[in-house]
Protein backbone atom coordinates (compact mmCIF):
# COMPACT_ATOMS: atom_id res chain seq x y z
CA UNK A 1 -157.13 -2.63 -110.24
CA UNK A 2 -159.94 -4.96 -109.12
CA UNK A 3 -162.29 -4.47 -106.15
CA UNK A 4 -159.72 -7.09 -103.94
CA UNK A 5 -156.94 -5.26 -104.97
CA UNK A 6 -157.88 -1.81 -104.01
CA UNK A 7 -159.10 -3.12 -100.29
CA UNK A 8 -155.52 -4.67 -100.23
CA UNK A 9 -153.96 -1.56 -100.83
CA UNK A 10 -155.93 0.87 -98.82
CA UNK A 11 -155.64 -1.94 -95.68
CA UNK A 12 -151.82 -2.33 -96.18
CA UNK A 13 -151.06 1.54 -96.12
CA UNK A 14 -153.46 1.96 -93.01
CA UNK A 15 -152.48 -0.96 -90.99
CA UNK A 16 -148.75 0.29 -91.78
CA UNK A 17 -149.42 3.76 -90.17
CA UNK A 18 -151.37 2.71 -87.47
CA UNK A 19 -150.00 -0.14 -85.93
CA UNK A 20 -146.18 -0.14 -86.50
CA UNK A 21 -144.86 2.60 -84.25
CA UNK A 22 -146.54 1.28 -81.09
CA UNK A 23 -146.64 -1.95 -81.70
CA UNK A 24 -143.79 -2.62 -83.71
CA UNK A 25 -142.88 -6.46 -82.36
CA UNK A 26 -146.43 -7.41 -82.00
CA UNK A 27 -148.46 -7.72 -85.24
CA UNK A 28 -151.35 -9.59 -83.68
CA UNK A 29 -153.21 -6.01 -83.89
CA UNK A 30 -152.43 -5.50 -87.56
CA UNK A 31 -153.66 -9.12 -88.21
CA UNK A 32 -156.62 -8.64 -86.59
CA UNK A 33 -157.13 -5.16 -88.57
CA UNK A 34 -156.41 -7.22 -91.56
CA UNK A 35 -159.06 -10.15 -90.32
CA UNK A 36 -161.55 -7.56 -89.76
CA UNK A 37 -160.99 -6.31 -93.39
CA UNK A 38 -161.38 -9.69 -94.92
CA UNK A 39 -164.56 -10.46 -92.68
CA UNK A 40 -165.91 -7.02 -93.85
CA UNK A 41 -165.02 -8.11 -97.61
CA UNK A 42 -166.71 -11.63 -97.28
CA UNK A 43 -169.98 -10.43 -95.59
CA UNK A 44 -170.79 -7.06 -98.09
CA UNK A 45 -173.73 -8.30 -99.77
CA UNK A 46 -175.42 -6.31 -103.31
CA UNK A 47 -178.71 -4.56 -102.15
CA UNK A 48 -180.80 -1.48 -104.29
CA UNK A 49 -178.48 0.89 -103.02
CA UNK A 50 -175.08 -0.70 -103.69
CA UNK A 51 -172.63 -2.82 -101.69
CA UNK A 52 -173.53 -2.89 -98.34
CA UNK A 53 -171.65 -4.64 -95.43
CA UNK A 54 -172.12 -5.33 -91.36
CA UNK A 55 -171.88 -1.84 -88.82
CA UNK A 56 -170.57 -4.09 -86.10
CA UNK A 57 -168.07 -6.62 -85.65
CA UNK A 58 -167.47 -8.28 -82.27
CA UNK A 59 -163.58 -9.45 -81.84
CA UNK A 60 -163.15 -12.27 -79.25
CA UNK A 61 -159.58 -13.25 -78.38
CA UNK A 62 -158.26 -15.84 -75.89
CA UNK A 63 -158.09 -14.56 -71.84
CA UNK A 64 -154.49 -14.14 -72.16
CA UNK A 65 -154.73 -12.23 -75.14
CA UNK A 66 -157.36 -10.17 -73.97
CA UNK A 67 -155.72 -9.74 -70.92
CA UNK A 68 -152.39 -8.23 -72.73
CA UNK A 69 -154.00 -6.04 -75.58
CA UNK A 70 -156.76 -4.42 -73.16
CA UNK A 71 -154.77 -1.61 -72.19
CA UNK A 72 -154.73 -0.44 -75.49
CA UNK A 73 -158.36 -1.11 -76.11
CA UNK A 74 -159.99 2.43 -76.99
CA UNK A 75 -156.78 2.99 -79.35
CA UNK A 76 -157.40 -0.31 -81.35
CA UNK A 77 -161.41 -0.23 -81.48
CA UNK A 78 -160.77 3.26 -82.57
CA UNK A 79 -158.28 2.14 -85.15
CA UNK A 80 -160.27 -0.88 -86.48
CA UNK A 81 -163.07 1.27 -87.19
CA UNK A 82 -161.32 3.61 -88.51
CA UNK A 83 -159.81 1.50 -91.15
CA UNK A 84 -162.57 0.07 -92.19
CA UNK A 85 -164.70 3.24 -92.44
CA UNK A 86 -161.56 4.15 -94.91
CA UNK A 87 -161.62 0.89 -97.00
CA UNK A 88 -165.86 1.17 -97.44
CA UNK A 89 -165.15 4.89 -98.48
CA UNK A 90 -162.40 3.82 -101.30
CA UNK A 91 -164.34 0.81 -102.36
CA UNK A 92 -167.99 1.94 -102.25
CA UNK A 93 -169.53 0.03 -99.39
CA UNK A 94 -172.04 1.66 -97.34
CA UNK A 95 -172.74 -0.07 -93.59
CA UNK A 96 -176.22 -1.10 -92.84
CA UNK A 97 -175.65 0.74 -89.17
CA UNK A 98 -172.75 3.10 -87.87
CA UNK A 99 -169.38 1.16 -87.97
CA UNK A 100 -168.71 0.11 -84.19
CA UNK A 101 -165.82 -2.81 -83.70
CA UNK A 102 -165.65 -3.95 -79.69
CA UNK A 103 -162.47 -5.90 -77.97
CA UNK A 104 -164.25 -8.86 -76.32
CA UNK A 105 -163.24 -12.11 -74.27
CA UNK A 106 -164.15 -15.27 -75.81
CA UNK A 107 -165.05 -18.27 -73.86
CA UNK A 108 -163.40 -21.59 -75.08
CA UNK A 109 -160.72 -20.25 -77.55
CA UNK A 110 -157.38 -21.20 -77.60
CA UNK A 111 -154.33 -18.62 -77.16
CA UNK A 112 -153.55 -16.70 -80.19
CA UNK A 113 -156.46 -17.51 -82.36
CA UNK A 114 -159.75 -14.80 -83.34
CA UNK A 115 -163.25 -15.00 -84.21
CA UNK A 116 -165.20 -12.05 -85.23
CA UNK A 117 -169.12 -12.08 -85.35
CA UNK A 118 -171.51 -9.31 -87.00
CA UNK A 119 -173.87 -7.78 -86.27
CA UNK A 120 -173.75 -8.33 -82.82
CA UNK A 121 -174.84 -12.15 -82.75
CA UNK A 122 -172.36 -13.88 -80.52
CA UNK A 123 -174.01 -17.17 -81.64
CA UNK A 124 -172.59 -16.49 -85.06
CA UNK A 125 -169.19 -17.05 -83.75
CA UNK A 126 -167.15 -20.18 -84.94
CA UNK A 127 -166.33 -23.18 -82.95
CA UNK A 128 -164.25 -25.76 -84.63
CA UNK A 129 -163.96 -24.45 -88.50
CA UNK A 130 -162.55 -26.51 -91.52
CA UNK A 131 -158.86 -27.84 -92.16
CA UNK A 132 -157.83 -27.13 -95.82
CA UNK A 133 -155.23 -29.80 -96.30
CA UNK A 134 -152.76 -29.20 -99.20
CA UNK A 135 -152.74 -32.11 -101.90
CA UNK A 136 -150.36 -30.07 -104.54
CA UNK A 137 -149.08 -26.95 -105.54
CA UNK A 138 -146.41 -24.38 -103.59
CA UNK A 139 -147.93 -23.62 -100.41
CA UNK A 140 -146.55 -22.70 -97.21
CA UNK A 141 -148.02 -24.86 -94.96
CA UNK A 142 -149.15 -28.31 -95.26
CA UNK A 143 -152.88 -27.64 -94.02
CA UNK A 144 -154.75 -24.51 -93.22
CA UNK A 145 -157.05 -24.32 -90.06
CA UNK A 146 -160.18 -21.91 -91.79
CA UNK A 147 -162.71 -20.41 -88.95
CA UNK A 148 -163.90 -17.16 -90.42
CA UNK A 149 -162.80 -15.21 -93.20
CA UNK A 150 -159.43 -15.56 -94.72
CA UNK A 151 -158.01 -14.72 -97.45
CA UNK A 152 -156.18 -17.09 -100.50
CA UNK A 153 -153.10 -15.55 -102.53
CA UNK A 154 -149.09 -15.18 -102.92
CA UNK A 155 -149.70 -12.09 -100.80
CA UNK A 156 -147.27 -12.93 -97.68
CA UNK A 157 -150.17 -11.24 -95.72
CA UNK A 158 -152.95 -14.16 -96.76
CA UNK A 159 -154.38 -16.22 -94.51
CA UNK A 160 -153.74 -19.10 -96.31
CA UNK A 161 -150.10 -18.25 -97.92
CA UNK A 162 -149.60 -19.76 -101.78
CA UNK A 163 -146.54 -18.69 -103.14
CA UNK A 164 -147.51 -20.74 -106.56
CA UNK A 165 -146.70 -18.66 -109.55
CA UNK A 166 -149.96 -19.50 -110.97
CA UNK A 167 -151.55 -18.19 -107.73
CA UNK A 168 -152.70 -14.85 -107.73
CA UNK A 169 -151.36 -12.30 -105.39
CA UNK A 170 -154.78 -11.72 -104.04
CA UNK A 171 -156.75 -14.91 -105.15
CA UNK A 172 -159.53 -15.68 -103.39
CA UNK A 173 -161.44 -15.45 -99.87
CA UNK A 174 -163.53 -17.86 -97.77
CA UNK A 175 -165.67 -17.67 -94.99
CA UNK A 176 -167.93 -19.64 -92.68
CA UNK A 177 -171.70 -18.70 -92.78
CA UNK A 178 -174.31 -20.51 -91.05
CA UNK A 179 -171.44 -23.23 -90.23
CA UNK A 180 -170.47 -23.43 -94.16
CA UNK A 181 -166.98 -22.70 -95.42
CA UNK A 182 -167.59 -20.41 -98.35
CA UNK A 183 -164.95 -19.49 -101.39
CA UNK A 184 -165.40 -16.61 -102.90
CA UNK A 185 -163.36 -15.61 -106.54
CA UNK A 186 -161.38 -12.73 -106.40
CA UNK A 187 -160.90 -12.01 -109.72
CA UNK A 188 -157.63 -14.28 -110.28
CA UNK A 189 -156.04 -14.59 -113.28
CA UNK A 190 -156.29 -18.38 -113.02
CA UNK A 191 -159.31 -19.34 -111.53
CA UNK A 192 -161.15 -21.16 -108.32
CA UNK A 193 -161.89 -24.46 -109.20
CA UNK A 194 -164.11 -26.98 -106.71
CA UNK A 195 -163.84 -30.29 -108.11
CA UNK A 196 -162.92 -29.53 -111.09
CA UNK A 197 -165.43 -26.85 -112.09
CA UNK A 198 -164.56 -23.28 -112.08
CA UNK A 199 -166.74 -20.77 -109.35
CA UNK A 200 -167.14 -17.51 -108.25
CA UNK A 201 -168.43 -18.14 -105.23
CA UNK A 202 -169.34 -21.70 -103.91
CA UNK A 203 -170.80 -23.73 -100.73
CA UNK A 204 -167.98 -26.15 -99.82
CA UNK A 205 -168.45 -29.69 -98.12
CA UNK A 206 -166.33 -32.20 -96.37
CA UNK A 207 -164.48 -33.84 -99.19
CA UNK A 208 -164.33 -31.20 -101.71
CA UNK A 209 -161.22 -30.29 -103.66
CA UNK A 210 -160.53 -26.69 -104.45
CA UNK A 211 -157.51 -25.61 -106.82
CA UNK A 212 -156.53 -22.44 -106.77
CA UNK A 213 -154.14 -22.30 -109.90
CA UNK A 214 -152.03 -25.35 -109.40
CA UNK A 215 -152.29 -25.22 -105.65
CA UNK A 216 -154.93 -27.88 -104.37
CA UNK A 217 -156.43 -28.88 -101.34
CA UNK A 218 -158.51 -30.74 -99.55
CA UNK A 219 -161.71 -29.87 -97.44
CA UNK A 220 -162.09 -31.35 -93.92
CA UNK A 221 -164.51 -30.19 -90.65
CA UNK A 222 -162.74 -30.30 -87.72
């Protein structure tokens, strides 16, 4: 079981017991447990003492949003934290400072939608993102809006769903640093390709085509 694998299965199990019973209609929580995950996954960087990922995540949601899921605020920071504290321990990443995860209102989002910054720099938030638009391949969507970190795979629970049999079940994971959308490898069985070539992890640009398997798209800034 690869390092992607294992983070899967710690963060399904956890988001399962923690979220279900009290919110068992409403999965925006567990998707922003599982968001939180993949932005933890995507921003562990290799330093003298091991992996080592962000202490603090800021979440900014929509007013409405905000507005609805502050009464349970102390129960989800706690939770968040929580979970990730539990998939660093399984995995072997340390935090650079104390895990903390705050509940925040974000300015200029739309309803439904998330952005998480580290570290505590709002001005790493992301306005705008990338559209991944789907040229072949199974997918379940014909584009995928991209504006943090997401994960790639035939895992129902990815960001951006494949259900391609030559897709891996946990295939890849992107992110946007420093406004760049990022793909990272996660170990598939049949490879991330951008334009052709394969990668482990690459810098994309407008234009570029990744394949993931034989599911290909398109990148576009919006």
């Amino acid at each position: 079981m690869n390092f992607f694998e294992r983070v899967e299965e710690a963060c399904a199990a956890f988001v399962e017991r923690a979220f279900a019973n009290m919110f068992p209609s409403d999965l925006e929580p567990a998707q922003i447990a599982r968001k939180l995950v993949a932005t933890m996954e995507a921003r562990t960087k290799q330093a003298s003492e091991g992996a080592v990922a962000p202490g603090r995540y800021d979440v900014y949601v929509h007013a409405d949003d905000y507005e609805r899921l502050q009464a349970h605020r102390a129960y989800l920071e706690a939770e968040w934290t929580a979970l990730l504290t539990d998939v660093a321990e399984r995995v072997g990443i340390v935090f650079q400072t104390p895990p903390r995860i705050e509940l925040l209102e974000g300015d200029g989002m739309v309803a439904g939608a998330v952005e998480i910054a580290t570290g505590g720099d709002q001005s790493a938030r992301v306005h705008g993102g990338f559209t991944l638009r789907v040229l072949g391949g199974v997918a379940s969507e014909p584009q995928f809006r991209v504006s943090g970190a997401a994960r790639v795979g035939r895992s129902p629970e990815s960001d951006v769903h494949l259900p391609d049999p030559s897709v891996s079940r946990n295939h890849a994971l992107f992110d946007v640093q420093d406004g760049a959308l990022v793909v990272h490898d996660a170990g598939s069985t049949n490879g991330t390709y951008v334009n052709e070539e394969r990668v482990d992890t690459a810098v994309l640009k407008p234009g570029d085509v990744v394949a993931f398997g034989k599911a290909m798209m398109r990148v576009e800034q919006t």
